[in-house]
N, C-alpha and C. Protein backbone atom coordinates (compact mmCIF):
# COMPACT_ATOMS: atom_id res chain seq x y z
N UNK A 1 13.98 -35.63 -3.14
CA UNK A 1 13.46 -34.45 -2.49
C UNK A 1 11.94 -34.57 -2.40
N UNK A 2 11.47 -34.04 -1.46
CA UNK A 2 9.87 -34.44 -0.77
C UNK A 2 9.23 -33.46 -2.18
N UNK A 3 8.29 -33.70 -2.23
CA UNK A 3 7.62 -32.34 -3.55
C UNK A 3 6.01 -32.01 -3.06
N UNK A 4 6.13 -32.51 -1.93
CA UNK A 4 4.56 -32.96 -1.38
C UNK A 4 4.44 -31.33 -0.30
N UNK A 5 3.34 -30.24 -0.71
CA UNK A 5 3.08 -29.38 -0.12
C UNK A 5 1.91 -29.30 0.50
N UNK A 6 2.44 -28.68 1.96
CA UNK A 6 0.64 -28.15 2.48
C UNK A 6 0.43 -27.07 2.37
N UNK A 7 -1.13 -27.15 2.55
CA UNK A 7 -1.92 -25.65 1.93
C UNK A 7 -0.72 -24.29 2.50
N UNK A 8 -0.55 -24.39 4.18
CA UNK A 8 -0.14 -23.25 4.62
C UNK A 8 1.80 -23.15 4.00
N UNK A 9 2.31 -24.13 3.64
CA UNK A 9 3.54 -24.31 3.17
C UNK A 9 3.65 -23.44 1.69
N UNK A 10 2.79 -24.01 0.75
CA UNK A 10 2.98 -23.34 -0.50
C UNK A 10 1.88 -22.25 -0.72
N UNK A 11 1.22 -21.75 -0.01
CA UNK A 11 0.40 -20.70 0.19
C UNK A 11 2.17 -19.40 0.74
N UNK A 12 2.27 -19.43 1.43
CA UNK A 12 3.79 -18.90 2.13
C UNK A 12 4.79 -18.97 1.05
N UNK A 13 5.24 -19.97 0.46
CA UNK A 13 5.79 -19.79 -0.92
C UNK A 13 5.10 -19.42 -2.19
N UNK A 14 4.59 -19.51 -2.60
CA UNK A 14 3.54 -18.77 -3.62
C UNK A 14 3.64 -17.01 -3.25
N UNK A 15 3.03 -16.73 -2.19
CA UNK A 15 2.55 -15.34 -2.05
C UNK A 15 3.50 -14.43 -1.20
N UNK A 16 4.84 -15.43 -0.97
CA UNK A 16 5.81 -14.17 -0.52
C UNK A 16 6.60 -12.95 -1.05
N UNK A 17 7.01 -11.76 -0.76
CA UNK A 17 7.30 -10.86 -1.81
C UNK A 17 8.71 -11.35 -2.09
N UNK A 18 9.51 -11.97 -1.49
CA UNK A 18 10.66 -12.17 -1.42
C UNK A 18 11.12 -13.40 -0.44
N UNK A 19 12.29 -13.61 -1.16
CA UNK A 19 13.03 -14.75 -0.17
C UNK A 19 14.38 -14.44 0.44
N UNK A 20 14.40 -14.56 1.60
CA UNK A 20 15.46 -13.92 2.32
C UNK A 20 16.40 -15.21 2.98
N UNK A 21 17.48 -16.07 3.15
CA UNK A 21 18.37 -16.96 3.61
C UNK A 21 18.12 -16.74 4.99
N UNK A 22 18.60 -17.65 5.31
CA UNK A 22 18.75 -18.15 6.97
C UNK A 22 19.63 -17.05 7.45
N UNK A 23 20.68 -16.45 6.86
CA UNK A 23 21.38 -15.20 7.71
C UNK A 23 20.95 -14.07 7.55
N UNK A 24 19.67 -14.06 6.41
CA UNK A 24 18.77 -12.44 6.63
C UNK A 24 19.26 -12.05 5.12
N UNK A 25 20.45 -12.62 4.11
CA UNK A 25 20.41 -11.97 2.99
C UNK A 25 19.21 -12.54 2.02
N UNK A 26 18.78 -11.26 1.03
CA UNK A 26 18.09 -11.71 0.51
C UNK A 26 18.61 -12.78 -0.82
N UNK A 27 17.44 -13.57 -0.99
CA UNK A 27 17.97 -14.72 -2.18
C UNK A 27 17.75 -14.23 -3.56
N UNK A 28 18.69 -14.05 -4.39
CA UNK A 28 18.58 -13.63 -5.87
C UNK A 28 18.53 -15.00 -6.65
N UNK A 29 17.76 -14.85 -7.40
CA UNK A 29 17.52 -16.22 -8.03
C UNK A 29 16.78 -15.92 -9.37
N UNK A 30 17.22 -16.16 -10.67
CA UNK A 30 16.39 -16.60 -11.76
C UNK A 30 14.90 -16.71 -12.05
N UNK A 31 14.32 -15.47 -12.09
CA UNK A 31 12.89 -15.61 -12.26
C UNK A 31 12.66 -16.12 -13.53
N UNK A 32 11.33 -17.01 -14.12
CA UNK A 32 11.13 -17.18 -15.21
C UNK A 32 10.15 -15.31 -15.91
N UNK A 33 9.34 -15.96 -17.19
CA UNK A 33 8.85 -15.13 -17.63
C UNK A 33 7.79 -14.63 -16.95
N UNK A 34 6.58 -15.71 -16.20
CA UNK A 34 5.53 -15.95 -15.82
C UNK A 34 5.69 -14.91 -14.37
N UNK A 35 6.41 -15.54 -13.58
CA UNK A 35 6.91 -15.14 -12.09
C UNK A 35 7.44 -13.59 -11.84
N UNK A 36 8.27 -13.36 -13.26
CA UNK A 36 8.60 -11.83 -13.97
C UNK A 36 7.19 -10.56 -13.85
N UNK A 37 6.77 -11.06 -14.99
CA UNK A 37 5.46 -10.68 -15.31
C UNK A 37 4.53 -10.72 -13.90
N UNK A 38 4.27 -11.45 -13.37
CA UNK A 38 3.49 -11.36 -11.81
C UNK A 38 4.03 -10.55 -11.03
N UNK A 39 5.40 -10.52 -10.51
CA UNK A 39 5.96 -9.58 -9.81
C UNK A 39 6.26 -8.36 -10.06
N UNK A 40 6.24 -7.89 -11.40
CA UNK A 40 5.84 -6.61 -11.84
C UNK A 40 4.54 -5.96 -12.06
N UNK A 41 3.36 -6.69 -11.78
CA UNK A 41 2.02 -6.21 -11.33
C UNK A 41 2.08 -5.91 -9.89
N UNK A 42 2.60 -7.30 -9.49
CA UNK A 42 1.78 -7.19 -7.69
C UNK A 42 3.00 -6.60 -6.76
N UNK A 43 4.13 -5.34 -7.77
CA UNK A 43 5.03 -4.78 -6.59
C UNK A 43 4.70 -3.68 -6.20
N UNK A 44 3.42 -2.86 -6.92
CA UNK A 44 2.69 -1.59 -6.59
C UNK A 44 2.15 -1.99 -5.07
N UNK A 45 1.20 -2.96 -4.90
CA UNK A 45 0.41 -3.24 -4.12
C UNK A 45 1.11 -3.76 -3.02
N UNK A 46 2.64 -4.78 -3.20
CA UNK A 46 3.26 -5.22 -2.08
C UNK A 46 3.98 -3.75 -1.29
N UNK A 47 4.54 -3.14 -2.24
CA UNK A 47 5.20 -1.53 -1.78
C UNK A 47 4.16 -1.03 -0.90
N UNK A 48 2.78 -0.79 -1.26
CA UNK A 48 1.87 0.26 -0.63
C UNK A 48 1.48 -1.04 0.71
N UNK A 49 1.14 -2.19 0.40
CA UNK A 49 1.07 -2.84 1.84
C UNK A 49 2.00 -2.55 2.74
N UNK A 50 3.29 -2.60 2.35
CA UNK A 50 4.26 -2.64 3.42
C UNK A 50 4.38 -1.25 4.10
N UNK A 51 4.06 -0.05 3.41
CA UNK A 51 4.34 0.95 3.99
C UNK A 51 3.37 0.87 4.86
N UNK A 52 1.93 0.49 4.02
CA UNK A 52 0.74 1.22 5.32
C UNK A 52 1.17 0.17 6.49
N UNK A 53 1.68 -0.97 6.51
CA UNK A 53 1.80 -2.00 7.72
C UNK A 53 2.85 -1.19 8.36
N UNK A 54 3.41 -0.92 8.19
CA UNK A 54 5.07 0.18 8.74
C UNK A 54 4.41 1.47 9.04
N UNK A 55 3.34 2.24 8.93
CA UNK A 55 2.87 3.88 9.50
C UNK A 55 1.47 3.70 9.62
N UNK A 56 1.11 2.38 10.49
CA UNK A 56 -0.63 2.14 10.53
C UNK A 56 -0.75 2.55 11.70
N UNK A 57 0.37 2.90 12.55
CA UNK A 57 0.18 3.22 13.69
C UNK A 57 -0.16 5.12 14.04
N UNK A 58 0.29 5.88 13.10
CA UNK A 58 0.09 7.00 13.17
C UNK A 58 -1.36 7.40 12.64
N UNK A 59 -2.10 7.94 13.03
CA UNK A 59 -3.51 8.97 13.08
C UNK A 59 -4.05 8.90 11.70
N UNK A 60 -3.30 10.02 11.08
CA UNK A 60 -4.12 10.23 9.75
C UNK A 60 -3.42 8.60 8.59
N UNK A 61 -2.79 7.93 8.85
CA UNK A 61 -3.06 6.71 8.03
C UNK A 61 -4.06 6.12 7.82
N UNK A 62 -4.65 5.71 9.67
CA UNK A 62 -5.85 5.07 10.23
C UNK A 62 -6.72 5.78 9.28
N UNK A 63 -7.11 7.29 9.27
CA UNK A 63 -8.01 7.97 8.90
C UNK A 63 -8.40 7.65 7.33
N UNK A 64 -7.24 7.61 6.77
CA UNK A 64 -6.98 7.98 5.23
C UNK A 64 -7.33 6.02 4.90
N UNK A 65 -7.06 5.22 5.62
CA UNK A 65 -7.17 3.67 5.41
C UNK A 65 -8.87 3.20 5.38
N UNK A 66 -9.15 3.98 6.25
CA UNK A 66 -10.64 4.07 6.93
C UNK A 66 -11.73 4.40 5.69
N UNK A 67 -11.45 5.81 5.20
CA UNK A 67 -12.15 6.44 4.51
C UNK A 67 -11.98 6.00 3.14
N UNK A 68 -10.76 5.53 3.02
CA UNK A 68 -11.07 4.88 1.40
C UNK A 68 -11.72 3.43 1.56
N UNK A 69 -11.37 2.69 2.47
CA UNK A 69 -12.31 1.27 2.70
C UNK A 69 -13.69 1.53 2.63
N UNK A 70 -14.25 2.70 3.19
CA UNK A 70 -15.39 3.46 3.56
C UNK A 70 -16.24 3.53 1.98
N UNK A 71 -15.67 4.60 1.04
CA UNK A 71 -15.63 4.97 0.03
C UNK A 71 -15.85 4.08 -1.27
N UNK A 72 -14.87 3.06 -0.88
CA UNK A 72 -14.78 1.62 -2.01
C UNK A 72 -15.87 1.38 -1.64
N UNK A 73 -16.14 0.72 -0.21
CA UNK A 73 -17.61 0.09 -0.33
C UNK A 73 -19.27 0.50 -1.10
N UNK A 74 -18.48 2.02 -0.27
CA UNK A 74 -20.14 2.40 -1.13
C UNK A 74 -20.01 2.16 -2.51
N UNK A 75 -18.92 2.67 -3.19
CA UNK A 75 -19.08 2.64 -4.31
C UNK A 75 -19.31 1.27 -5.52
N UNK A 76 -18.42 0.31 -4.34
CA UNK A 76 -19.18 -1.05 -5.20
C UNK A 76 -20.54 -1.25 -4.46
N UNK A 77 -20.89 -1.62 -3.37
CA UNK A 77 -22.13 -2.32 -3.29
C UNK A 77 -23.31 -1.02 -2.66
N UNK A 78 -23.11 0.18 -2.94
CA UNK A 78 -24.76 0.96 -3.12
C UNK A 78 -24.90 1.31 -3.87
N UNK A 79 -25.85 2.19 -4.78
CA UNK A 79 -26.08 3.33 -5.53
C UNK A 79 -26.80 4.06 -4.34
N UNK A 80 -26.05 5.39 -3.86
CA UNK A 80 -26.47 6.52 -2.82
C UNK A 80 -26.63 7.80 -3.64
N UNK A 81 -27.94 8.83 -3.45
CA UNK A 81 -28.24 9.38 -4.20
C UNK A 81 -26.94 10.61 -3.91
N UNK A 82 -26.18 10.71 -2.49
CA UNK A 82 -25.25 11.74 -2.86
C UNK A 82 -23.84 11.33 -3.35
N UNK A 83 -24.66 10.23 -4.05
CA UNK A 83 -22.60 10.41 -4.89
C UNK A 83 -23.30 10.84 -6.50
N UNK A 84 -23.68 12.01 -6.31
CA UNK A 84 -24.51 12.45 -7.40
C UNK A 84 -23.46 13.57 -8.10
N UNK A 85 -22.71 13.78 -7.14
CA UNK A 85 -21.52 14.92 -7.59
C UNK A 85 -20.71 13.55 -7.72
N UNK A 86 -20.15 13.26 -7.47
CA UNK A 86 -19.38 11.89 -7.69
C UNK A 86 -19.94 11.54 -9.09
N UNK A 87 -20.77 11.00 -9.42
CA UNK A 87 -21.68 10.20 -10.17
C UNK A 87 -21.34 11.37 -11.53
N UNK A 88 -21.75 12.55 -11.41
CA UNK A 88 -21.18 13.07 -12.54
C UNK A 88 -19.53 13.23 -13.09
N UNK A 89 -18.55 13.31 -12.63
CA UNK A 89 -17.30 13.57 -12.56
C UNK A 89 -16.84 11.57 -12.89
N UNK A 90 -17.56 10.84 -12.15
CA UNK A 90 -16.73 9.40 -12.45
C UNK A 90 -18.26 8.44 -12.39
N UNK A 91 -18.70 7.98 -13.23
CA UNK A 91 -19.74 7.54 -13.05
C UNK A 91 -19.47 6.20 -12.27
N UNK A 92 -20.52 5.58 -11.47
CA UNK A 92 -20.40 4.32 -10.40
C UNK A 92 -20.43 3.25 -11.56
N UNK A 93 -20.67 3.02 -12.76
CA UNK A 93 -20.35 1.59 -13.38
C UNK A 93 -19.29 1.39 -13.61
N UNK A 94 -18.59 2.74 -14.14
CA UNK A 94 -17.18 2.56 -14.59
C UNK A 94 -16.07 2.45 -13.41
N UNK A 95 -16.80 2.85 -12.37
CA UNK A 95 -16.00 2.67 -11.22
C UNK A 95 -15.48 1.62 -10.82
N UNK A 96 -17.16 0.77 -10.79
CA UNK A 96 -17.09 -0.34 -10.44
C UNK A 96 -16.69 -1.71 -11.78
N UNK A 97 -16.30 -1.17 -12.30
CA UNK A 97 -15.86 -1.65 -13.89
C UNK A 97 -14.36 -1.83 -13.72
N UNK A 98 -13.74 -0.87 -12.95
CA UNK A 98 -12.70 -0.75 -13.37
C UNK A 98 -11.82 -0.87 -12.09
N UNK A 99 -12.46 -1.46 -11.02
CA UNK A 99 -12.27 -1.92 -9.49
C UNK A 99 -11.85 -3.11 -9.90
N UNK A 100 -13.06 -3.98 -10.72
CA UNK A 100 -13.86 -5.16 -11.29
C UNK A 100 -12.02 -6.20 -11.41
N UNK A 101 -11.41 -5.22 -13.07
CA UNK A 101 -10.72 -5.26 -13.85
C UNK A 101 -9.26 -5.46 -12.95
N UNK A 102 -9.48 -4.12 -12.08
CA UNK A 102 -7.67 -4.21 -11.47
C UNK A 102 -8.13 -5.56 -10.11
N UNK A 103 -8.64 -6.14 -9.73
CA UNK A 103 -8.39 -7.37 -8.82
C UNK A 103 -8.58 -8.41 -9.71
N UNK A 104 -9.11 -8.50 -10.70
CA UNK A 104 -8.77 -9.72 -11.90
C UNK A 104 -7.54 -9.54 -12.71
N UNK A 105 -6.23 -8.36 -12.43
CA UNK A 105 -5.76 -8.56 -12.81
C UNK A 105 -4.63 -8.85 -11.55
N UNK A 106 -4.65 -8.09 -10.17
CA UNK A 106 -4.11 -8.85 -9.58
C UNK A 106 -3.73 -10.45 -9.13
N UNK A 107 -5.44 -11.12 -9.12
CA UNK A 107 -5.55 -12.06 -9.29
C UNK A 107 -4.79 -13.24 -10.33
N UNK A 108 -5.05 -12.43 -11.60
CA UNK A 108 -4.00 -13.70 -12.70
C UNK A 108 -2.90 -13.08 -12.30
N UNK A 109 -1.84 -11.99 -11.98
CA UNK A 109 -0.76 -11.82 -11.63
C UNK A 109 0.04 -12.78 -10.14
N UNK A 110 -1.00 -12.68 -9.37
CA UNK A 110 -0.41 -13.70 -8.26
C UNK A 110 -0.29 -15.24 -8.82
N UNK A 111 -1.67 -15.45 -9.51
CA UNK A 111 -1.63 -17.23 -10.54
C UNK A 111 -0.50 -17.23 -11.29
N UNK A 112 0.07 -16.22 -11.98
CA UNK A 112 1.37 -16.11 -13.19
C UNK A 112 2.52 -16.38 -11.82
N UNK A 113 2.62 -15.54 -10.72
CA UNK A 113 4.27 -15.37 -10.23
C UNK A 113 3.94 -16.84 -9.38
N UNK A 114 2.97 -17.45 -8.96
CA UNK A 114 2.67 -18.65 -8.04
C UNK A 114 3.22 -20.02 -9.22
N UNK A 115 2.51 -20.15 -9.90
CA UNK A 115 3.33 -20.94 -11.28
C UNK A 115 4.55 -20.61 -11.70
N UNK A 116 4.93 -19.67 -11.79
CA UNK A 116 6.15 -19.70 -11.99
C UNK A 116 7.17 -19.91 -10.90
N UNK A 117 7.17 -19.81 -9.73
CA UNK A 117 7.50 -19.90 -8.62
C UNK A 117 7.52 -21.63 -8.46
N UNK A 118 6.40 -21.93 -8.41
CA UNK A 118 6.78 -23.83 -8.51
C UNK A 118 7.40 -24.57 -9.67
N UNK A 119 7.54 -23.59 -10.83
CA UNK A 119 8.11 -24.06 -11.76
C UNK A 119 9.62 -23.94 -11.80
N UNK A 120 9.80 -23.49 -11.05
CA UNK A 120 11.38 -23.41 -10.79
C UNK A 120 12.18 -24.14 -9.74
N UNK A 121 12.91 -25.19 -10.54
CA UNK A 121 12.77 -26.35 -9.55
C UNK A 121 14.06 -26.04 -8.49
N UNK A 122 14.75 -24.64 -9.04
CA UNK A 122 15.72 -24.64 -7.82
C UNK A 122 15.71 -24.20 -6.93
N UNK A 123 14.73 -23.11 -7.40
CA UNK A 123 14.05 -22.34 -6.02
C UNK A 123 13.10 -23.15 -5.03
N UNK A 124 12.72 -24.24 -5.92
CA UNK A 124 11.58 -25.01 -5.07
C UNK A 124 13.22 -26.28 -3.81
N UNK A 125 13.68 -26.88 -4.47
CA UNK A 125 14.77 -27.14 -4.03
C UNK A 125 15.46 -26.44 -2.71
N UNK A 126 15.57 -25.48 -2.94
CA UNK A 126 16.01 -24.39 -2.07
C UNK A 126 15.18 -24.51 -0.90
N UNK A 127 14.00 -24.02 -1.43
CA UNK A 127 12.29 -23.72 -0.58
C UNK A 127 12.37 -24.93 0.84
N UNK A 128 12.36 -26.35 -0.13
CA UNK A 128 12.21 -27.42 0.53
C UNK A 128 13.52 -27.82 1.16
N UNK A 129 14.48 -27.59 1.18
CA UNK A 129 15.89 -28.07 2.15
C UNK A 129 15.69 -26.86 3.46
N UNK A 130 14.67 -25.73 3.58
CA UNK A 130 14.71 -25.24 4.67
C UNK A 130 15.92 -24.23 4.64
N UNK A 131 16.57 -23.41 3.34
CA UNK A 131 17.50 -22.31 3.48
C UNK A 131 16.79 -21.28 3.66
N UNK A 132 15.58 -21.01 2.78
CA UNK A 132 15.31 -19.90 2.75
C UNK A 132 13.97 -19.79 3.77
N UNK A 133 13.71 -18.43 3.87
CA UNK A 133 12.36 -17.86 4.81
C UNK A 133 11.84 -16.70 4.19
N UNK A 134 10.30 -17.04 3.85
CA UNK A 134 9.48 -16.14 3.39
C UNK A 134 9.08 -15.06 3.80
N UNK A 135 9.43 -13.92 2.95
CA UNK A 135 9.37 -12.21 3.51
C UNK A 135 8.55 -11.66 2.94
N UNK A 136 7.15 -11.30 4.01
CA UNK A 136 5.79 -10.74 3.15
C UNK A 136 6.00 -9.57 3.99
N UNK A 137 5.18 -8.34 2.88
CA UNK A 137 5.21 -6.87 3.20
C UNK A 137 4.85 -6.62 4.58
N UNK A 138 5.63 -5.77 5.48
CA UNK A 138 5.56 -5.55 6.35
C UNK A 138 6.39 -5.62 7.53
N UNK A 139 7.23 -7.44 7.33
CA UNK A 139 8.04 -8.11 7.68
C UNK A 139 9.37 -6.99 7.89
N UNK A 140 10.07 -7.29 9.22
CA UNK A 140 11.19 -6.10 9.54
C UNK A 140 12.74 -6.91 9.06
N UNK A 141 12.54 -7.25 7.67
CA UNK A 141 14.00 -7.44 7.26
C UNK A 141 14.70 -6.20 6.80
N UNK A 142 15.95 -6.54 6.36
CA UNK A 142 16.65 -5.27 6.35
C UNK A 142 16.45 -4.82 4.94
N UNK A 143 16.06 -5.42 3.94
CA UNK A 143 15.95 -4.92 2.33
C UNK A 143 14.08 -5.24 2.09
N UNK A 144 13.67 -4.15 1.31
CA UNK A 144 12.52 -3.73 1.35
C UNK A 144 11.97 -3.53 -0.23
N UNK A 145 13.09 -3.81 -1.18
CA UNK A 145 13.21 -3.57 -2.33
C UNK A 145 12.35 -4.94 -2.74
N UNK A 146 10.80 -4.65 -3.84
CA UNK A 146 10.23 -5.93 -3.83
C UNK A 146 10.23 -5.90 -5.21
């Protein structure tokens, strides 16, 4: 069996929420501990991707997507003197402390389920004979459960 991956090949296996077969069912398969543990961090964030990708088209999503992108920014890269009501109620270090914290932990959570994911040589097996097809949030398969 070939074991030889390209960037866009195991980038697609690594970071898919799920694996779905050539007839659309999804693939149940033996997670290890590592891959466990990762996919129970990063199913908050795959859930909320997929919805906003599924209702980005309606008004106040746009709005509500907008204004917190808006919001994050200032709050990591200015100090603005009117987040002074802000500033009392949540102060901007801890904000940005604790922004800091949850994408370093997404981060080792995708490294944990990505290792564990190549460590499993049947799924990789699988991966590489071309049964299965990678289902990232958003994707219109019929099971949504991540």
């Amino acid at each position: 069996m070939d074991t030889k991956w390209s960037w866009r090949e195991g980038f697609r296996f690594a970071f898919a929420a799920k694996f779905v077969s050539r007839e659309g069912v999804p693939y149940a398969y033996p997670k290890g501990k590592l891959e466990a543990f990762g996919t129970a961090i990063l199913r908050h964030l795959y859930m909320l991707i997929d919805w906003l990708s599924r209702h980005l088209q309606r008004f106040h999503v746009i709005l509500l997507v907008t204004a917190v992108a808006a919001v994050t920014a200032l709050f990591i890269f200015y100090n603005i003197p009117a987040f002074l009501f802000l500033g009392k109620l949540f102060p901007p270090q801890w904000i940005r402390f604790f922004f800091f914290i949850y994408c370093e932990c997404l981060l080792a959570a995708a490294g944990c389920r990505a290792f564990g994911r190549f460590q499993n040589q049947k799924l990789v097996n699988e991966w590489k004979s071309g049964k299965l097809i990678a289902a990232f949030p958003g994707d219109r398969t019929q099971h949504t459960d991540y």
